[in-house]
C-alpha atoms as a PDB file:
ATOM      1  CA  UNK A   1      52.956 175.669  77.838  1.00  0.00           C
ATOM      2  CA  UNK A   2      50.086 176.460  79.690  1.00  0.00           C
ATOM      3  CA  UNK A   3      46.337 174.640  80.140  1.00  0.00           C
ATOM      4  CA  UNK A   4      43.804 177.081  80.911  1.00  0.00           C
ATOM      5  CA  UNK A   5      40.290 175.987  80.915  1.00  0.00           C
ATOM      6  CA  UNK A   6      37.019 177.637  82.238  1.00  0.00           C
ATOM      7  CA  UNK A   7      33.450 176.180  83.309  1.00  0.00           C
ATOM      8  CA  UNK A   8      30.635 178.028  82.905  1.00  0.00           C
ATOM      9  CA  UNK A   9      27.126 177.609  84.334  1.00  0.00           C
ATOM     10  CA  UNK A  10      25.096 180.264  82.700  1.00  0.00           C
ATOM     11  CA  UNK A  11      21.789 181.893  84.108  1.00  0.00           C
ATOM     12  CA  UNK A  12      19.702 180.869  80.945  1.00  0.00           C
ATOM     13  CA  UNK A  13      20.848 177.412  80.073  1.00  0.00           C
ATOM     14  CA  UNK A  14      18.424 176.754  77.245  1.00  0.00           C
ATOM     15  CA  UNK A  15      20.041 175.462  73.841  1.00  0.00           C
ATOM     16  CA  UNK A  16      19.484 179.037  72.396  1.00  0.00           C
ATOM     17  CA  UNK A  17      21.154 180.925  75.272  1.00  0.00           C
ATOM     18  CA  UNK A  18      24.360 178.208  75.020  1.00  0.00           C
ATOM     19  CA  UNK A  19      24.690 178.281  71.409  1.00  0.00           C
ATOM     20  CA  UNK A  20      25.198 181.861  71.392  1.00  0.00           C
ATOM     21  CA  UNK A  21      27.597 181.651  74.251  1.00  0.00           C
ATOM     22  CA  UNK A  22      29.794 179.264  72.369  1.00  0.00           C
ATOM     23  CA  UNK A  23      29.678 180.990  69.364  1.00  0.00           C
ATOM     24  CA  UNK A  24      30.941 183.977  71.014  1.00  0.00           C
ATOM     25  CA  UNK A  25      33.618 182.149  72.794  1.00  0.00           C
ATOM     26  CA  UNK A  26      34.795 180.464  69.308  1.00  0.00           C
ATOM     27  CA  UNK A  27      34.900 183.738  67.749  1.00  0.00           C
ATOM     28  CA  UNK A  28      37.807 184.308  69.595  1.00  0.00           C
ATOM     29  CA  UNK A  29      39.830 181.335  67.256  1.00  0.00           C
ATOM     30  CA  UNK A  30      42.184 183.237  64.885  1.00  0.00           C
ATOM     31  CA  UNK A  31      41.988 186.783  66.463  1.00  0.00           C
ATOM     32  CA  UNK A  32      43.761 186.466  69.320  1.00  0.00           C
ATOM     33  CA  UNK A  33      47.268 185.465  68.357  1.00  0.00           C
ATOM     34  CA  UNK A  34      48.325 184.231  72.406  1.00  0.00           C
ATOM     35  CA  UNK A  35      46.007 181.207  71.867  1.00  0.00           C
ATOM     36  CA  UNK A  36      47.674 178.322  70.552  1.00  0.00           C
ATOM     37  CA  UNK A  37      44.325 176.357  70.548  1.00  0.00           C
ATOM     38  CA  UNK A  38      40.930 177.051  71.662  1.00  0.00           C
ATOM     39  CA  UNK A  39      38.024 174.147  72.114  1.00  0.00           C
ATOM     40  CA  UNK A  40      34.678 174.878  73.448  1.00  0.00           C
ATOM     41  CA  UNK A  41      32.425 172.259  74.482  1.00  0.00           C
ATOM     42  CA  UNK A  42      29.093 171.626  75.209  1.00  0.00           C
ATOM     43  CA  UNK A  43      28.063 169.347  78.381  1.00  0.00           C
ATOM     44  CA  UNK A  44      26.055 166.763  77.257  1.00  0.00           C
ATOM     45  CA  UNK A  45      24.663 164.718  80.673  1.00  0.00           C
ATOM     46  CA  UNK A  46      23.109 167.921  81.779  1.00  0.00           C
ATOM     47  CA  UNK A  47      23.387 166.986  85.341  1.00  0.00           C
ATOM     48  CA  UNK A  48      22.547 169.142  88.271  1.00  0.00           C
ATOM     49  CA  UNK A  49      25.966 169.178  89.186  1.00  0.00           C
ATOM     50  CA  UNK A  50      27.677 169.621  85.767  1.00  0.00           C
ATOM     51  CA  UNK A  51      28.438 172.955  84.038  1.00  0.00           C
ATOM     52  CA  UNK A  52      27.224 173.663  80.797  1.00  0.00           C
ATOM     53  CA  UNK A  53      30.354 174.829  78.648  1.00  0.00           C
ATOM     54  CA  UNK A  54      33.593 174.109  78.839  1.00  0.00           C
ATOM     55  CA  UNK A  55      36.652 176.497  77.457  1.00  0.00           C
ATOM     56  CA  UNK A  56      40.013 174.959  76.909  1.00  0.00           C
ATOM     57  CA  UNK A  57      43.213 176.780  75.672  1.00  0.00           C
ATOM     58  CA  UNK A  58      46.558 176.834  74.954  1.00  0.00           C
ATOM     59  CA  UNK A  59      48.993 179.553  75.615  1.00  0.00           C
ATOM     60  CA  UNK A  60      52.762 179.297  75.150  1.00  0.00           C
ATOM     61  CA  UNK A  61      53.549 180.522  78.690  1.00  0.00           C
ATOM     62  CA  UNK A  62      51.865 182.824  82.227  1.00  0.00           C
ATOM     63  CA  UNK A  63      53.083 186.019  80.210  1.00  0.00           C
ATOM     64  CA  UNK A  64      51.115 185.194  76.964  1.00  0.00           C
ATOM     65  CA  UNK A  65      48.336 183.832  79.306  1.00  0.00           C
ATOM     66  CA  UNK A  66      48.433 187.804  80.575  1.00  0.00           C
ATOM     67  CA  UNK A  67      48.420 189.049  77.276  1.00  0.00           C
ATOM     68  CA  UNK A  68      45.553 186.949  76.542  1.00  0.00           C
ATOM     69  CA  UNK A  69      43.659 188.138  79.408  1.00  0.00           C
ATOM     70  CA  UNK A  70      43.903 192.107  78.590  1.00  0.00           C
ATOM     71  CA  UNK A  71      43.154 191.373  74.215  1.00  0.00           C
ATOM     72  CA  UNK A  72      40.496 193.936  73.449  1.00  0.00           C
ATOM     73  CA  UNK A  73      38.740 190.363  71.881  1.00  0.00           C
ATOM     74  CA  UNK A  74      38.608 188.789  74.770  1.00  0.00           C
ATOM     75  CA  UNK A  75      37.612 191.738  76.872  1.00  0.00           C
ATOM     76  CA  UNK A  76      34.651 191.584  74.727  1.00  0.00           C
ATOM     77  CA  UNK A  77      34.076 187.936  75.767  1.00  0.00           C
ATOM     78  CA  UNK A  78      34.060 188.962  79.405  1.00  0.00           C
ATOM     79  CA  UNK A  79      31.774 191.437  79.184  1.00  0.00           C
ATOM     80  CA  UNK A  80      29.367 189.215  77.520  1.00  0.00           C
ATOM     81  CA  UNK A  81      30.251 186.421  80.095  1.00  0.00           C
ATOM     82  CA  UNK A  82      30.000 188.385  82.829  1.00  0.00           C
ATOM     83  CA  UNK A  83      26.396 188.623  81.912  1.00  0.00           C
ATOM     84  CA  UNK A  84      25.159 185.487  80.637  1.00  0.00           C
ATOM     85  CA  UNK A  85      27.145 183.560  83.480  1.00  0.00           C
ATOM     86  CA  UNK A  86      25.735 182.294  86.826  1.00  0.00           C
ATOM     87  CA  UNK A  87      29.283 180.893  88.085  1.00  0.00           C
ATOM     88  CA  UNK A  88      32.362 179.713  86.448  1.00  0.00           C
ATOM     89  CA  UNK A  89      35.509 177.941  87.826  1.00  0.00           C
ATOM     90  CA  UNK A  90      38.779 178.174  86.138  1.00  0.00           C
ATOM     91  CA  UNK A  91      41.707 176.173  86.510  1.00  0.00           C
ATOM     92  CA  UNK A  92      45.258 177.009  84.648  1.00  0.00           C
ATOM     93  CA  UNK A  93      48.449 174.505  84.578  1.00  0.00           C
ATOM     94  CA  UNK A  94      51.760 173.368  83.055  1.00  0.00           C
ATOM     95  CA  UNK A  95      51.707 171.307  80.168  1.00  0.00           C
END
């Protein structure tokens, strides 16, 4: 199993800009049949140094984490990150 999980610092980080952001990154629960789980969270020390959302999933192995990356859903999530993001840091590992 694989751990991938995602920070994001967006350009707007106002309550209105993050709640749409994670409920466009929660939409992807249930349509994309690689993820074996999918949590989004919301920082909550707002910090300088912190990020403001966290994305944490599950995939069964670095093949399905592929096919995860190419869904047509998720493309849809990058394009809308790619956008709304100011930087984001990923890390993926073995569980």
């Amino acid at each position: 199993m694989i751990k991938h999980i995602v920070l994001f610092k967006l350009k707007d980080s106002s309550l209105e800009s993050i709640d749409k952001t994670v409920n466009i990154l929660r939409n992807m629960q249930g349509k994309i049949p690689e993820l074996l789980s999918l949590e989004v969270g919301v920082d909550v020390v707002r910090s300088e140094r912190a990020y403001d959302i966290a994305l944490v999933t599950e995939v069964e192995s670095l093949e399905t984490l592929d096919a995860y990356q190419i869904h047509p859903v998720h493309q849809q999530v990058i394009l809308h990150m790619n956008e709304a993001k100011e930087h984001s840091i990923s890390v993926d590992y073995e569980i």
